[in-house]
Protein backbone atom coordinates (compact mmCIF):
# COMPACT_ATOMS: atom_id res chain seq x y z
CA UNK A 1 0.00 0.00 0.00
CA UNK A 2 1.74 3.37 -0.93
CA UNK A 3 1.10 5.74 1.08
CA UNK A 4 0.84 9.29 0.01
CA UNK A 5 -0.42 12.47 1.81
CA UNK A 6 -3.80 12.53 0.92
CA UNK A 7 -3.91 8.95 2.77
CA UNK A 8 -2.30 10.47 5.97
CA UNK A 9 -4.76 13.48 6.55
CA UNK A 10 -7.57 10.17 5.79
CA UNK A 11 -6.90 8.80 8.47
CA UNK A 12 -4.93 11.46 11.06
CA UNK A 13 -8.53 11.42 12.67
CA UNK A 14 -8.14 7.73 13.39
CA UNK A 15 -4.65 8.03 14.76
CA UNK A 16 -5.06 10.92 17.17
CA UNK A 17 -8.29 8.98 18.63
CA UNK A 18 -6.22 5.91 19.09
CA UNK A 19 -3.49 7.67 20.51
CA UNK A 20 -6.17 9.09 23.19
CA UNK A 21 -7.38 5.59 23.87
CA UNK A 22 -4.03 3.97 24.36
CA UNK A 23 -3.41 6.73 26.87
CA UNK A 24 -6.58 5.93 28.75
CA UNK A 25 -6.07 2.27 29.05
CA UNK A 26 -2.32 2.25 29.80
CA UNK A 27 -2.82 4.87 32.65
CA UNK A 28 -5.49 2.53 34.00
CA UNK A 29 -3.15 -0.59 33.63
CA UNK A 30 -0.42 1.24 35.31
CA UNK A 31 -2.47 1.93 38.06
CA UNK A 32 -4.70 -1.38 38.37
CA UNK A 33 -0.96 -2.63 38.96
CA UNK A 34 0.14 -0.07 41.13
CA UNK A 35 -2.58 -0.77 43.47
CA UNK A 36 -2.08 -4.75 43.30
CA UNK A 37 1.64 -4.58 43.10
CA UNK A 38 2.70 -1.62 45.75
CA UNK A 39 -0.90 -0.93 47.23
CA UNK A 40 -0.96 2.66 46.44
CA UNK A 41 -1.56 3.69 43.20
CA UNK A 42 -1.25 7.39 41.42
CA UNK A 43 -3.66 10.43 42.26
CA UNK A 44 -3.89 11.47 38.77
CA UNK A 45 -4.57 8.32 36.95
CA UNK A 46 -8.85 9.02 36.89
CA UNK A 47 -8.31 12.39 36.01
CA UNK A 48 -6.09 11.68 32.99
CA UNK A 49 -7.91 8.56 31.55
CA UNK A 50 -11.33 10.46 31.72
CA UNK A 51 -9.57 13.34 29.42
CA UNK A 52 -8.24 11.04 27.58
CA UNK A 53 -11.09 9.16 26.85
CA UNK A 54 -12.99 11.98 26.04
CA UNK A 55 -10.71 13.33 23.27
CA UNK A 56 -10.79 9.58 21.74
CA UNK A 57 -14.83 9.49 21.65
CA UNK A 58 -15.54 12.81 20.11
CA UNK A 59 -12.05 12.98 17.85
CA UNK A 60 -13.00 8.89 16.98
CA UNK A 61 -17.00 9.87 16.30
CA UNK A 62 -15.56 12.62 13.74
CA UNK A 63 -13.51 10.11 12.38
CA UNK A 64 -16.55 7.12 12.10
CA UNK A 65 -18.27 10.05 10.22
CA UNK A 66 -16.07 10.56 7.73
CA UNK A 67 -15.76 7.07 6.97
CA UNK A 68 -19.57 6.27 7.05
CA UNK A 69 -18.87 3.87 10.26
CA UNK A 70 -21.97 5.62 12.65
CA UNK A 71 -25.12 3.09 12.38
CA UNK A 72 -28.16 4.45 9.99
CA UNK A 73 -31.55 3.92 9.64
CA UNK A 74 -32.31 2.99 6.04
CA UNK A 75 -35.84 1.16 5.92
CA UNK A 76 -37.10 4.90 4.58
CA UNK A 77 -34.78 5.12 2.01
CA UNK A 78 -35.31 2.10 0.40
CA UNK A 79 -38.61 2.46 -0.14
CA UNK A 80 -37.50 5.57 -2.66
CA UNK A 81 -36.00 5.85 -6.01
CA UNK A 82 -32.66 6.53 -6.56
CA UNK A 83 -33.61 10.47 -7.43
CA UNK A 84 -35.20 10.89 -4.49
CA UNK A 85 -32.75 9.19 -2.30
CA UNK A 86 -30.27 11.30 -3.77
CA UNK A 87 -32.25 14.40 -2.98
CA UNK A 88 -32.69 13.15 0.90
CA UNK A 89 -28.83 12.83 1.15
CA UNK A 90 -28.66 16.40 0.48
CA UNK A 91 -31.33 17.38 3.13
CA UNK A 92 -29.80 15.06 5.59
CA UNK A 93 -26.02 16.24 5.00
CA UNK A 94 -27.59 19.97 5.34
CA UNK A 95 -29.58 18.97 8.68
CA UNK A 96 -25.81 17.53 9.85
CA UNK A 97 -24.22 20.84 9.03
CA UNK A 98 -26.71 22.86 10.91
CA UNK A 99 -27.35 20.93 14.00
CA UNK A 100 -23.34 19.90 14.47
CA UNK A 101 -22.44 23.66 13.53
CA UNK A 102 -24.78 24.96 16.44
CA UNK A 103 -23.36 22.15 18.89
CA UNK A 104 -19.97 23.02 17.57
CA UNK A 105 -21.33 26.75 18.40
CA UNK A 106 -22.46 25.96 21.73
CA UNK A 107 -19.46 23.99 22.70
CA UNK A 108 -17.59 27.50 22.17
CA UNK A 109 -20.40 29.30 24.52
CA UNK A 110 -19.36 26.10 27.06
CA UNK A 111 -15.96 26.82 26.71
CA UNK A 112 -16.73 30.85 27.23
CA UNK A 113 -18.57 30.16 30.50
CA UNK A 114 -16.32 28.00 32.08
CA UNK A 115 -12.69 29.34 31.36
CA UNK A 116 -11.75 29.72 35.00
CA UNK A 117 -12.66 26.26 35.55
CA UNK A 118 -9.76 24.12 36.57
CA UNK A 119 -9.62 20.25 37.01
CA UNK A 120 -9.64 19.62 40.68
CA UNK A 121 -6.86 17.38 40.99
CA UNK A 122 -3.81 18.27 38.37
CA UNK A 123 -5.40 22.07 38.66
CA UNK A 124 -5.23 22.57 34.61
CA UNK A 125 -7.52 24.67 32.83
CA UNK A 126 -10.86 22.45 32.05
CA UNK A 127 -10.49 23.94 28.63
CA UNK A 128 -8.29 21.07 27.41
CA UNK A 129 -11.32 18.66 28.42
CA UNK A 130 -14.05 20.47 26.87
CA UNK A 131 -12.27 21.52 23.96
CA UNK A 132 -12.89 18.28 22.66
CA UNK A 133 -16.67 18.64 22.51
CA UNK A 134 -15.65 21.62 19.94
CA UNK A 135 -12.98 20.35 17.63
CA UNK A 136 -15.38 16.86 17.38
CA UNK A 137 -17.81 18.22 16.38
CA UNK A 138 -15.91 21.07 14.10
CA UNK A 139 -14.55 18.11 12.84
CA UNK A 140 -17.68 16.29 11.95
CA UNK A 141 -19.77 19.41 10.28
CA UNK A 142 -16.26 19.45 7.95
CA UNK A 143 -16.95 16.54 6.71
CA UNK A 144 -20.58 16.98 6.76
CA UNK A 145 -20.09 19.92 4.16
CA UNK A 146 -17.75 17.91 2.42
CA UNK A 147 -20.11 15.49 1.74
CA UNK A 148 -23.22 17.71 1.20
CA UNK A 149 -20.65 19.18 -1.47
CA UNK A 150 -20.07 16.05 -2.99
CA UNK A 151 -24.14 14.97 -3.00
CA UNK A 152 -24.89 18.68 -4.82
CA UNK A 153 -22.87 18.27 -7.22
CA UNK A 154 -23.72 14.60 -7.88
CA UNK A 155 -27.53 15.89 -8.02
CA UNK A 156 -26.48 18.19 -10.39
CA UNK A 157 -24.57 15.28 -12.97
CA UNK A 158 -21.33 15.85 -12.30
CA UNK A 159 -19.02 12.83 -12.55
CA UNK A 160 -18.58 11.95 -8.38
CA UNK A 161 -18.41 8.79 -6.35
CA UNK A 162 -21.57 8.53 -4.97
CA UNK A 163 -21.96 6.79 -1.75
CA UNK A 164 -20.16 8.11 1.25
CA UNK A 165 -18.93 4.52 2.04
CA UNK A 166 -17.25 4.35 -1.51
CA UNK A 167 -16.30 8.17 -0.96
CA UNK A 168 -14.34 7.01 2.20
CA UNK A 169 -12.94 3.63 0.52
CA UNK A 170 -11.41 5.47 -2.58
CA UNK A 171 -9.62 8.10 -0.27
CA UNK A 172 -8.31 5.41 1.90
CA UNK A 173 -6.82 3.61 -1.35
CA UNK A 174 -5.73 6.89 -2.76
């Protein structure tokens, strides 16, 4: 497989979220055998793994998006024609802009309201925990204008891979 750029910034998404999860469960690990081992185990451990964890759900749902991986509901859909299937990709890719841009938007507002928070035991800023709400779902309306892109100008004719799971499978291979 050769990998190129295009192939990198595919799947950075991926990488970053495992990154975060490998974090959570070696802290845990470390600290399960701490406690078993030494009986003591680290202060910070809960704090760390929870912040950790969070960046790997909403950095990993942003990723399952763009790569068609979150579960759908198709029994509607396949009672349409292709033309009006089409035209309900566009509706629901504009719905996924809006309502992920406003989260996105009120993540920020979050973020606004809370900057003097601090994590009570390390004492860091609680901004490097919530921030994750915001660059998730930043993340995830990118893509989601990506693909309404993509469906607009297949509606319109032009030559365009179709479904989102092909979408995702010819960038990986690119």
């Amino acid at each position: 497989m050769k990998i190129s750029g295009k192939w990198i910034l595919s799947h950075t998404e991926v990488a970053i979220s495992g990154v975060f999860l490998m974090i959570t469960v070696l802290v845990v690990i470390l600290n399960v055998l701490l406690r078993y081992l030494f009986s003591g185990g680290l202060f910070w451990v809960e704090e760390v793994a929870t912040a950790s964890f969070i960046w790997s759900i909403f950095i990993g749902s942003a990723a399952a998006y763009r790569h068609n991986l979150h579960i759908g509901i198709d029994l509607l859909t396949k009672l349409f024609n292709k033309r009006v299937k089409e035209i309900l990709s566009v509706v629901i890719n504009s719905l996924m802009v809006i309502i992920n841009g406003y989260i996105c938007y009120l993540s920020i507002l979050m973020i606004q309201a809370n900057k003097l928070k601090r994590t009570p035991v390390l004492d860091v800023p609680s901004i490097y925990v919530n921030l994750a709400i915001t660059v998730g779902f930043f993340l995830i309306t990118v893509h989601a204008v990506r693909f309404l892109i993509m469906d607009i100008a297949y509606l319109r004719g032009e030559k365009q891979v179709k479904d989102h799971t092909a979408r995702a499978e010819k960038e990986d291979s690119v």
